[in-house]
N, C-alpha and C. Protein backbone atom coordinates (compact mmCIF):
# COMPACT_ATOMS: atom_id res chain seq x y z
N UNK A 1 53.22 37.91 -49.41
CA UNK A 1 52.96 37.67 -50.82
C UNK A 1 52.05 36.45 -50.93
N UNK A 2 50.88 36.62 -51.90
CA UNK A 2 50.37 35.55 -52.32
C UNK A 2 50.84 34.40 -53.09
N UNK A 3 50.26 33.38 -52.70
CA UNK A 3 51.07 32.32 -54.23
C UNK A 3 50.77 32.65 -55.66
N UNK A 4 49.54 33.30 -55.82
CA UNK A 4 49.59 33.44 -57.15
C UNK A 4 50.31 35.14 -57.43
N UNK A 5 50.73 35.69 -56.94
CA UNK A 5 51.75 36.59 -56.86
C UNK A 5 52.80 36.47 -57.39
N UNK A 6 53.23 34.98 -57.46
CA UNK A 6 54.34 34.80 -58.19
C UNK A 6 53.96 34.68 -59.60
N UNK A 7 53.16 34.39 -60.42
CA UNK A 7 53.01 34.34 -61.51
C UNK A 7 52.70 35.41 -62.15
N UNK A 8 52.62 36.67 -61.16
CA UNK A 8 52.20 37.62 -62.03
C UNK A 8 53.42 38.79 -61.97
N UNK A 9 54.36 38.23 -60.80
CA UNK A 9 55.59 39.28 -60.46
C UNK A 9 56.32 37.88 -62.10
N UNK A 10 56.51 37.03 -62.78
CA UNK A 10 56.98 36.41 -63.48
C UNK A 10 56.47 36.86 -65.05
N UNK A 11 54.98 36.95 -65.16
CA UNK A 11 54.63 37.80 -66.08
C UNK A 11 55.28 39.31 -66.36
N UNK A 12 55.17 40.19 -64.88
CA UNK A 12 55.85 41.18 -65.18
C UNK A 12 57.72 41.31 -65.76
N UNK A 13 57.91 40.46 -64.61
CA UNK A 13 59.49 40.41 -65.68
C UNK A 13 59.64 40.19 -66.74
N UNK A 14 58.93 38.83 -67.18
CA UNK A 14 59.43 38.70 -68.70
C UNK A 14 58.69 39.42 -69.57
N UNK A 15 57.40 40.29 -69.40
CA UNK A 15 56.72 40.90 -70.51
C UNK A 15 56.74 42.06 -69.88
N UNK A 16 56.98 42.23 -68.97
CA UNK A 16 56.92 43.83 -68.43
C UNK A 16 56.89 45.08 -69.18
N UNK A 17 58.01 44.70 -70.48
CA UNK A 17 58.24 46.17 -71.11
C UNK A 17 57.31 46.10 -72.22
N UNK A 18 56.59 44.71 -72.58
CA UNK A 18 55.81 44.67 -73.67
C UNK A 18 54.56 45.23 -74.06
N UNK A 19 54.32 45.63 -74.99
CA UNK A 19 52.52 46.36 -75.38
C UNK A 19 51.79 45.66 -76.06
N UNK A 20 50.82 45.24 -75.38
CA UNK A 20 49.67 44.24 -76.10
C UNK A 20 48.64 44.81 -76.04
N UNK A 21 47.82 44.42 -77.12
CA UNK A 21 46.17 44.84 -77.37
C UNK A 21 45.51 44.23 -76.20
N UNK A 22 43.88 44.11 -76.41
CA UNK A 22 43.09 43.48 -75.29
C UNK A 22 42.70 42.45 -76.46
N UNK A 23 42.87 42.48 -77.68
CA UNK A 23 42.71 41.18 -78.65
C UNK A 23 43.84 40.26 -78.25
N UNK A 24 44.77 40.63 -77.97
CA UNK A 24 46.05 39.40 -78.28
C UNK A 24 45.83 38.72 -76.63
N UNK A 25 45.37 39.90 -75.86
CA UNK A 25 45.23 39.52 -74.31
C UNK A 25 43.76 38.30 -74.13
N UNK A 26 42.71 38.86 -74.85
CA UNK A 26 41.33 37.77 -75.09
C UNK A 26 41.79 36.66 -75.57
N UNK A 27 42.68 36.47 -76.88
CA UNK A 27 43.29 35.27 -77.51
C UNK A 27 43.50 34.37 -76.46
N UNK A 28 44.48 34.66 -75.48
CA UNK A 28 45.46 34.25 -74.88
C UNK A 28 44.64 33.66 -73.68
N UNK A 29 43.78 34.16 -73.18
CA UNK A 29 42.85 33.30 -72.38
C UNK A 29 41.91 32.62 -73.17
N UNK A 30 41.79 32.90 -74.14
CA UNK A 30 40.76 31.76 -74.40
C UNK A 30 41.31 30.23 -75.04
N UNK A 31 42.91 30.76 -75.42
CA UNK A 31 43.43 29.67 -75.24
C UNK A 31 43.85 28.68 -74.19
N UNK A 32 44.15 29.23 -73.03
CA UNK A 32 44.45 28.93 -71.58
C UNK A 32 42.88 28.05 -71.07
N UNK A 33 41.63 28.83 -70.93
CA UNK A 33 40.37 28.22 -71.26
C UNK A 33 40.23 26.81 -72.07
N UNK A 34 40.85 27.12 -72.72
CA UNK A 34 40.41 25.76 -74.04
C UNK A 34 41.70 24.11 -73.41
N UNK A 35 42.76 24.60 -72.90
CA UNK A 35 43.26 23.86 -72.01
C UNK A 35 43.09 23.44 -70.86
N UNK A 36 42.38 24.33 -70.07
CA UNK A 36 42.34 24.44 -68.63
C UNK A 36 40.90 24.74 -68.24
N UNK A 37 40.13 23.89 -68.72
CA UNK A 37 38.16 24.36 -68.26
C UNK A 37 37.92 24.45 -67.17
N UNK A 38 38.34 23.74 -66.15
CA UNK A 38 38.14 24.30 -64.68
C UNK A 38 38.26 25.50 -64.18
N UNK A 39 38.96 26.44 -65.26
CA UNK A 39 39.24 28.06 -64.90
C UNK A 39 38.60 28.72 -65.46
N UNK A 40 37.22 28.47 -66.51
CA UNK A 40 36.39 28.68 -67.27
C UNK A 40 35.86 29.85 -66.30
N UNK A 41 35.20 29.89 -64.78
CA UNK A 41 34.32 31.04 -64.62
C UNK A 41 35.46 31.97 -64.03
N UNK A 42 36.32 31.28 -63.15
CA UNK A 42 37.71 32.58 -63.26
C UNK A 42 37.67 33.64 -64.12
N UNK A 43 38.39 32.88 -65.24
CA UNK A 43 38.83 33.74 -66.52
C UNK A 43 38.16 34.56 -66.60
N UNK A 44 36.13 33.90 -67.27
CA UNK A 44 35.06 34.55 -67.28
C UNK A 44 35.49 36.36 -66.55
N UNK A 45 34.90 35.92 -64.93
CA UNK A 45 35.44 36.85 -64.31
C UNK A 45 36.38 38.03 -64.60
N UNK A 46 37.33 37.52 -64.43
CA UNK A 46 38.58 38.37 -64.65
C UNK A 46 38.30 38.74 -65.83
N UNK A 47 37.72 38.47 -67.20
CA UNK A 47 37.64 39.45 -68.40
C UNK A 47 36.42 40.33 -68.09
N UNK A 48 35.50 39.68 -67.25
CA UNK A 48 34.41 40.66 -67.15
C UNK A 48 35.18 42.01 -66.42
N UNK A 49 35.75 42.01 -65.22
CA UNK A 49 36.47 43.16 -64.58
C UNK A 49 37.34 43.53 -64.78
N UNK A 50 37.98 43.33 -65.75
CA UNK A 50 38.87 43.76 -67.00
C UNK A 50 38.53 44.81 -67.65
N UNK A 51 36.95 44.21 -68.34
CA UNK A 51 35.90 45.19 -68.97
C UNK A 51 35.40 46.39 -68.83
N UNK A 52 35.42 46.14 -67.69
CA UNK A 52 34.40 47.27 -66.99
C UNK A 52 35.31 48.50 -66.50
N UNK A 53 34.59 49.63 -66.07
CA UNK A 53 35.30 50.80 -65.73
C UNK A 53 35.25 50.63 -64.24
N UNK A 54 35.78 51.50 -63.94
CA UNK A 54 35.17 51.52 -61.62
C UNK A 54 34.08 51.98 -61.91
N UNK A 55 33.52 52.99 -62.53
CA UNK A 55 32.27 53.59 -62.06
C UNK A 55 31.16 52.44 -62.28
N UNK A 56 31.60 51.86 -64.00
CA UNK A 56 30.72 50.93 -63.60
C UNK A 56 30.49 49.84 -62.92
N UNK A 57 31.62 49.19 -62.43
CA UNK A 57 31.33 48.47 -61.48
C UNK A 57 30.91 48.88 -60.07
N UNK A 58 30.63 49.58 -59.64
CA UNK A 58 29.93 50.28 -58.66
C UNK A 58 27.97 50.22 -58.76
N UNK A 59 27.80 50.69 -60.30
CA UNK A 59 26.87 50.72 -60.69
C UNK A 59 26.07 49.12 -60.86
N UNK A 60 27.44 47.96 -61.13
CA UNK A 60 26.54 46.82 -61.02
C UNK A 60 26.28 46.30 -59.70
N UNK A 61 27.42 46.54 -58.66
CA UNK A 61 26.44 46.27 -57.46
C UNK A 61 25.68 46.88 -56.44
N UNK A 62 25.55 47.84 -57.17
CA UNK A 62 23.78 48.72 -57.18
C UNK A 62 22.99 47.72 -57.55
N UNK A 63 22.67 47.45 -58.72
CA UNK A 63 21.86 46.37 -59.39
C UNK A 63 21.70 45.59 -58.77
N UNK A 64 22.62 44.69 -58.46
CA UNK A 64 22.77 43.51 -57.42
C UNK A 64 21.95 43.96 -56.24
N UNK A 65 22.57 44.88 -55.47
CA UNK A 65 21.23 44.89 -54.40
C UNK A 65 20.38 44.78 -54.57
N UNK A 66 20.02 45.77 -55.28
CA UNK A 66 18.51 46.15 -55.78
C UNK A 66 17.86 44.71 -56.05
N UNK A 67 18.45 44.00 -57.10
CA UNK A 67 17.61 42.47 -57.45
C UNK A 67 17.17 41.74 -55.95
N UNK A 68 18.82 41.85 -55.28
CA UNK A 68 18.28 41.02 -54.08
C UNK A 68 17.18 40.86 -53.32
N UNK A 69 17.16 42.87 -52.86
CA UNK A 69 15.81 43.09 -52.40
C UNK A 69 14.47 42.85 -53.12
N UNK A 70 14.37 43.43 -54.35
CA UNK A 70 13.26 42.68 -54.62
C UNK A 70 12.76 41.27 -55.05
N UNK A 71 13.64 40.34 -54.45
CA UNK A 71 13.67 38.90 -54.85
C UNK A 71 13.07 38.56 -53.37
């Protein structure tokens, strides 16, 4: 198990059975953000791949190559 494993096997217990939007879920980091700026491109992150579907993330690092090579 990872260490941050525990915070998310702790999330699951206590909210486990709960149903939240992806509004109340955005809130909630951007409050965490507004406390904690060092986790600013984390978060970032993690809402970006949140966002996204698999296919499209597949499709962005297509892109990504592609830029590389022609850079």
């Amino acid at each position: 198990m990872y260490f941050t494993d525990r915070g998310l096997e702790e999330l699951e217990e206590q909210r486990g059975d709960e149903r939240v939007n992806l509004t109340w879920l955005a809130d909630r980091m951007r409050a965490f953000v507004d406390t904690n700026p060092e986790f600013e491109d984390a978060v970032d992150r993690l809402a970006t791949f949140l966002a996204r579907d698999e296919g499209d993330e597949a499709d962005s690092e297509e892109e990504e190559v592609s830029e590389a090579v022609e850079s």
